[in-house]
Protein backbone atom coordinates (compact mmCIF):
# COMPACT_ATOMS: atom_id res chain seq x y z
CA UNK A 1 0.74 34.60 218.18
CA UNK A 2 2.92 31.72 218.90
CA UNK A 3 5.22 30.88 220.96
CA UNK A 4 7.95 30.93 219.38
CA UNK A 5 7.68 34.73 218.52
CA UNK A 6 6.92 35.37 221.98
CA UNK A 7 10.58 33.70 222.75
CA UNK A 8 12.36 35.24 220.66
CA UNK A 9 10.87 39.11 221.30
CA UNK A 10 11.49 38.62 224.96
CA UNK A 11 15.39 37.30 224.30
CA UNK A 12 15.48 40.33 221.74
CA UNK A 13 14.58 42.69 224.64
CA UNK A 14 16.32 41.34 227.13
CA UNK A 15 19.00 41.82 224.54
CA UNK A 16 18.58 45.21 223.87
CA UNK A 17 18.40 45.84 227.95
CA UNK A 18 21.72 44.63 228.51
CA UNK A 19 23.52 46.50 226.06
CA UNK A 20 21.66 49.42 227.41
CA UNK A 21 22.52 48.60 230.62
CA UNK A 22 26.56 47.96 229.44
CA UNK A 23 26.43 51.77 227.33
CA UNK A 24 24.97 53.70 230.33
CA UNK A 25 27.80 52.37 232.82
CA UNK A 26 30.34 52.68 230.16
CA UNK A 27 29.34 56.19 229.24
CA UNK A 28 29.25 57.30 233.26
CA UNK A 29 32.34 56.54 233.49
CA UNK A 30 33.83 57.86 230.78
CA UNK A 31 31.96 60.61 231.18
CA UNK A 32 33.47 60.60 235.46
CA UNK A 33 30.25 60.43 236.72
CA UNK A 34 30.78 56.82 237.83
CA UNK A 35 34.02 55.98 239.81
CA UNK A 36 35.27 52.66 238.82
CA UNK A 37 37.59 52.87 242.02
CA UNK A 38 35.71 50.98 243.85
CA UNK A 39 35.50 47.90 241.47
CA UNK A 40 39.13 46.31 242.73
CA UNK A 41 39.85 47.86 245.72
CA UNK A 42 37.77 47.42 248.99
CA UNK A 43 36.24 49.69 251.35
CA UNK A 44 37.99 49.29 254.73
CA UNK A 45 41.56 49.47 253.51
CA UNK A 46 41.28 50.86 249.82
CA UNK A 47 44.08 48.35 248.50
CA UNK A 48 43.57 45.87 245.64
CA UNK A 49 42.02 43.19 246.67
CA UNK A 50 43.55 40.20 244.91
CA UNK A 51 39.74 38.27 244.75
CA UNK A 52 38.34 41.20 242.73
CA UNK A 53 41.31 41.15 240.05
CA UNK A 54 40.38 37.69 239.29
CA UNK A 55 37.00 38.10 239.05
CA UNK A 56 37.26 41.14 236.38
CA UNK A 57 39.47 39.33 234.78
CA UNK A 58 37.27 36.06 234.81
CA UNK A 59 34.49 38.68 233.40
CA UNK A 60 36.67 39.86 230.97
CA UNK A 61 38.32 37.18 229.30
CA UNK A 62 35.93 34.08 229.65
CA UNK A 63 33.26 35.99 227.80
CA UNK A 64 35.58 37.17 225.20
CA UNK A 65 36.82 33.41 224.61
CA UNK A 66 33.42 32.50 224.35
CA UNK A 67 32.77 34.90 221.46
CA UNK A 68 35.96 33.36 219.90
CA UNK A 69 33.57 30.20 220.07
CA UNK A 70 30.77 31.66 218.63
CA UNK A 71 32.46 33.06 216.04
CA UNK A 72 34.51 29.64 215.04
CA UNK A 73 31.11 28.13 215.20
CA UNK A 74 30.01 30.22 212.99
CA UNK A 75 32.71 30.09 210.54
CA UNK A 76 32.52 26.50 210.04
CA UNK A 77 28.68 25.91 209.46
CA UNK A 78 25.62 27.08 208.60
CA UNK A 79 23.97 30.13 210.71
CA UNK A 80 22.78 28.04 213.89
CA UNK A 81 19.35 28.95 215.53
CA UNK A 82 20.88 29.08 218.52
CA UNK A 83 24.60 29.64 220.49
CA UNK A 84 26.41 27.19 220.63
CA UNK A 85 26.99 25.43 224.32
CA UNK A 86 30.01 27.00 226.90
CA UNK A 87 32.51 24.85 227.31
CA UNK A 88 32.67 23.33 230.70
CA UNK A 89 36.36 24.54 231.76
CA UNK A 90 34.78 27.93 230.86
CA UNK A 91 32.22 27.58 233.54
CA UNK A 92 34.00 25.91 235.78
CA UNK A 93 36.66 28.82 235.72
CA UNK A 94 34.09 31.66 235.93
CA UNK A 95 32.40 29.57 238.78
CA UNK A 96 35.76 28.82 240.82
CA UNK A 97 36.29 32.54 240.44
CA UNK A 98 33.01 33.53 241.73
CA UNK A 99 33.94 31.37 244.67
CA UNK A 100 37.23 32.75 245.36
CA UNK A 101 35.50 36.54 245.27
CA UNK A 102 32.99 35.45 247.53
CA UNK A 103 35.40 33.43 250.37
CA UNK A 104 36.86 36.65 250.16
CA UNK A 105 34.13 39.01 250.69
CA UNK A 106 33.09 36.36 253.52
CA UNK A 107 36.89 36.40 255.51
CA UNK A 108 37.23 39.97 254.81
CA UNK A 109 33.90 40.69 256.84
């Protein structure tokens, strides 16, 4: 066995988790057995907090963008063995949002 298989079965299920993972919240709450009220509004007051809308958003949109990438890759080449590197503003914006959540979790406390 080498190790290359090895790689590649492990990124396969790892793969095949996270989809899983993405269907079974996406069908508890469409099914309403998972509230997604939670996901922008905070405990203590129950209002949108403005740190969570950004980082949806960021988790959203940047990986969306990013499969724009892939798929321009893609289109101009030959099939590559592997994805193509993020862009750095793209990490730099999913980072800084990160950030922001967090300060705000942190103040908020």
């Amino acid at each position: 066995m080498s190790y290359d298989f090895v790689v590649e079965t492990l990124q396969g299920a790892l793969c095949i988790a996270t989809f899983g993972l993405i269907a079974a919240v996406a069908g508890k709450t469409l099914a309403r057995t998972l509230s997604p009220r939670g996901l922008l509004a905070g405990r203590a007051a129950g209002k949108i907090e403005p740190e969570r809308l950004l980082a949806l958003a960021m988790a959203i949109v940047l990986p969306a963008l990013y499969l724009i990438h892939c798929i321009t890759a893609l289109m101009n080449g030959a099939v590559p063995r592997a994805l193509p590197a993020a862009e750095p503003w793209m990490v730099a914006a999913l980072l800084a949002s990160q950030a922001l959540y967090l300060g705000g979790k942190f103040l908020r406390s």
